[in-house]
C-alpha atoms as a PDB file:
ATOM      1  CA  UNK A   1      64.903  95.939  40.465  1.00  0.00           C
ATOM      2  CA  UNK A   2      67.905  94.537  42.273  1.00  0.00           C
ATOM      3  CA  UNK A   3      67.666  92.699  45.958  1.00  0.00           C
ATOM      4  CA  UNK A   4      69.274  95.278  48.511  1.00  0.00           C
ATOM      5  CA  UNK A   5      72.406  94.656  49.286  1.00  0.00           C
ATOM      6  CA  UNK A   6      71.813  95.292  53.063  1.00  0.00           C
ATOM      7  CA  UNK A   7      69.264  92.384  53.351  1.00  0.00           C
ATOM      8  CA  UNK A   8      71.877  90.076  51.265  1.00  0.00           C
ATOM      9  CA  UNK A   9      74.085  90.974  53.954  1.00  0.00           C
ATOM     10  CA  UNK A  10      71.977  90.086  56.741  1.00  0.00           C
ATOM     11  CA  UNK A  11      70.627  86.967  55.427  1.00  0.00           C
ATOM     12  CA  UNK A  12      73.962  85.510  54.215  1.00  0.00           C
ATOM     13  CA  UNK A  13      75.070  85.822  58.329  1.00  0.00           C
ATOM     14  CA  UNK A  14      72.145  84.931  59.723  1.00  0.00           C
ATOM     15  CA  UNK A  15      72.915  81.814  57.766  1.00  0.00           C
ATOM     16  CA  UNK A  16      76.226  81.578  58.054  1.00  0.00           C
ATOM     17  CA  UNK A  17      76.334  81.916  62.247  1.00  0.00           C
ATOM     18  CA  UNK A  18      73.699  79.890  62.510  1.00  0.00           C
ATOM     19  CA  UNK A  19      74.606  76.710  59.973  1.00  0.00           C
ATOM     20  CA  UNK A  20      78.044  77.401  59.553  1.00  0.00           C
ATOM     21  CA  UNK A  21      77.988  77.522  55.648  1.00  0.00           C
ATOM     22  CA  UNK A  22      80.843  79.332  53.480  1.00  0.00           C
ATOM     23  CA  UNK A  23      80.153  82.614  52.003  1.00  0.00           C
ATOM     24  CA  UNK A  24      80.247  80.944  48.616  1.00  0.00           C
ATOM     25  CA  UNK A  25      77.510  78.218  49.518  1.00  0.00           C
ATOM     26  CA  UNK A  26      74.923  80.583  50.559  1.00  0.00           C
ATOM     27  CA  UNK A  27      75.576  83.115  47.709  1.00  0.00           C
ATOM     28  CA  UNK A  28      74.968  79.887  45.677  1.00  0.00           C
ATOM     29  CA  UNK A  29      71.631  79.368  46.816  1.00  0.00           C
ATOM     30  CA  UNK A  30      68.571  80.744  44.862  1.00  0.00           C
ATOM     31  CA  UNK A  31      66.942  83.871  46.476  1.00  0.00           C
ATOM     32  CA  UNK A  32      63.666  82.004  47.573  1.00  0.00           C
ATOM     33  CA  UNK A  33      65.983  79.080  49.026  1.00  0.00           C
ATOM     34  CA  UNK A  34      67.820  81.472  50.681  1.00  0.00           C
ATOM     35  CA  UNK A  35      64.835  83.309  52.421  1.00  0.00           C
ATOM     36  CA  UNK A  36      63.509  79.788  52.893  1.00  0.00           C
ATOM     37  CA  UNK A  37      66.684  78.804  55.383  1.00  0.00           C
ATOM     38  CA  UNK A  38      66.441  82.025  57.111  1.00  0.00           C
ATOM     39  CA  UNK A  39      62.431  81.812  57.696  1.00  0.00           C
ATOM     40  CA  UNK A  40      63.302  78.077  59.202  1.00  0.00           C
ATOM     41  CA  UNK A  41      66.256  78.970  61.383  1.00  0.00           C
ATOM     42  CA  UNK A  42      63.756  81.943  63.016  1.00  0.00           C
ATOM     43  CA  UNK A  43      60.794  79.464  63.493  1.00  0.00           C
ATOM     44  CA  UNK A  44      63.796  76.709  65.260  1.00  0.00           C
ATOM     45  CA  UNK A  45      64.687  79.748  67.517  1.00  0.00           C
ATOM     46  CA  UNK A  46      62.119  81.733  68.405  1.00  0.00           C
ATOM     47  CA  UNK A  47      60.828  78.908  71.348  1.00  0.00           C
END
């Protein structure tokens, strides 16, 4: 079973807007760091 694209998507600019990475950093980052940067960034903004 393959990650969906859709959520790849969202997570890759949801990174990207919010730490100004390249495409090709955050592609480079494991799935579970990945999800790990986007679970952070919502806990920094959700005060």
């Amino acid at each position: 079973m393959s990650y969906p694209l859709d959520r790849l998507h969202q997570e890759v600019a949801f990174i990207a807007l919010h730490f100004h990475w390249t495409l090709e950093d955050i592609l480079n980052l494991e799935h579970r760091d990945r999800r790990r940067w986007v679970q952070e960034i919502q806990a920094a903004t959700s005060h």
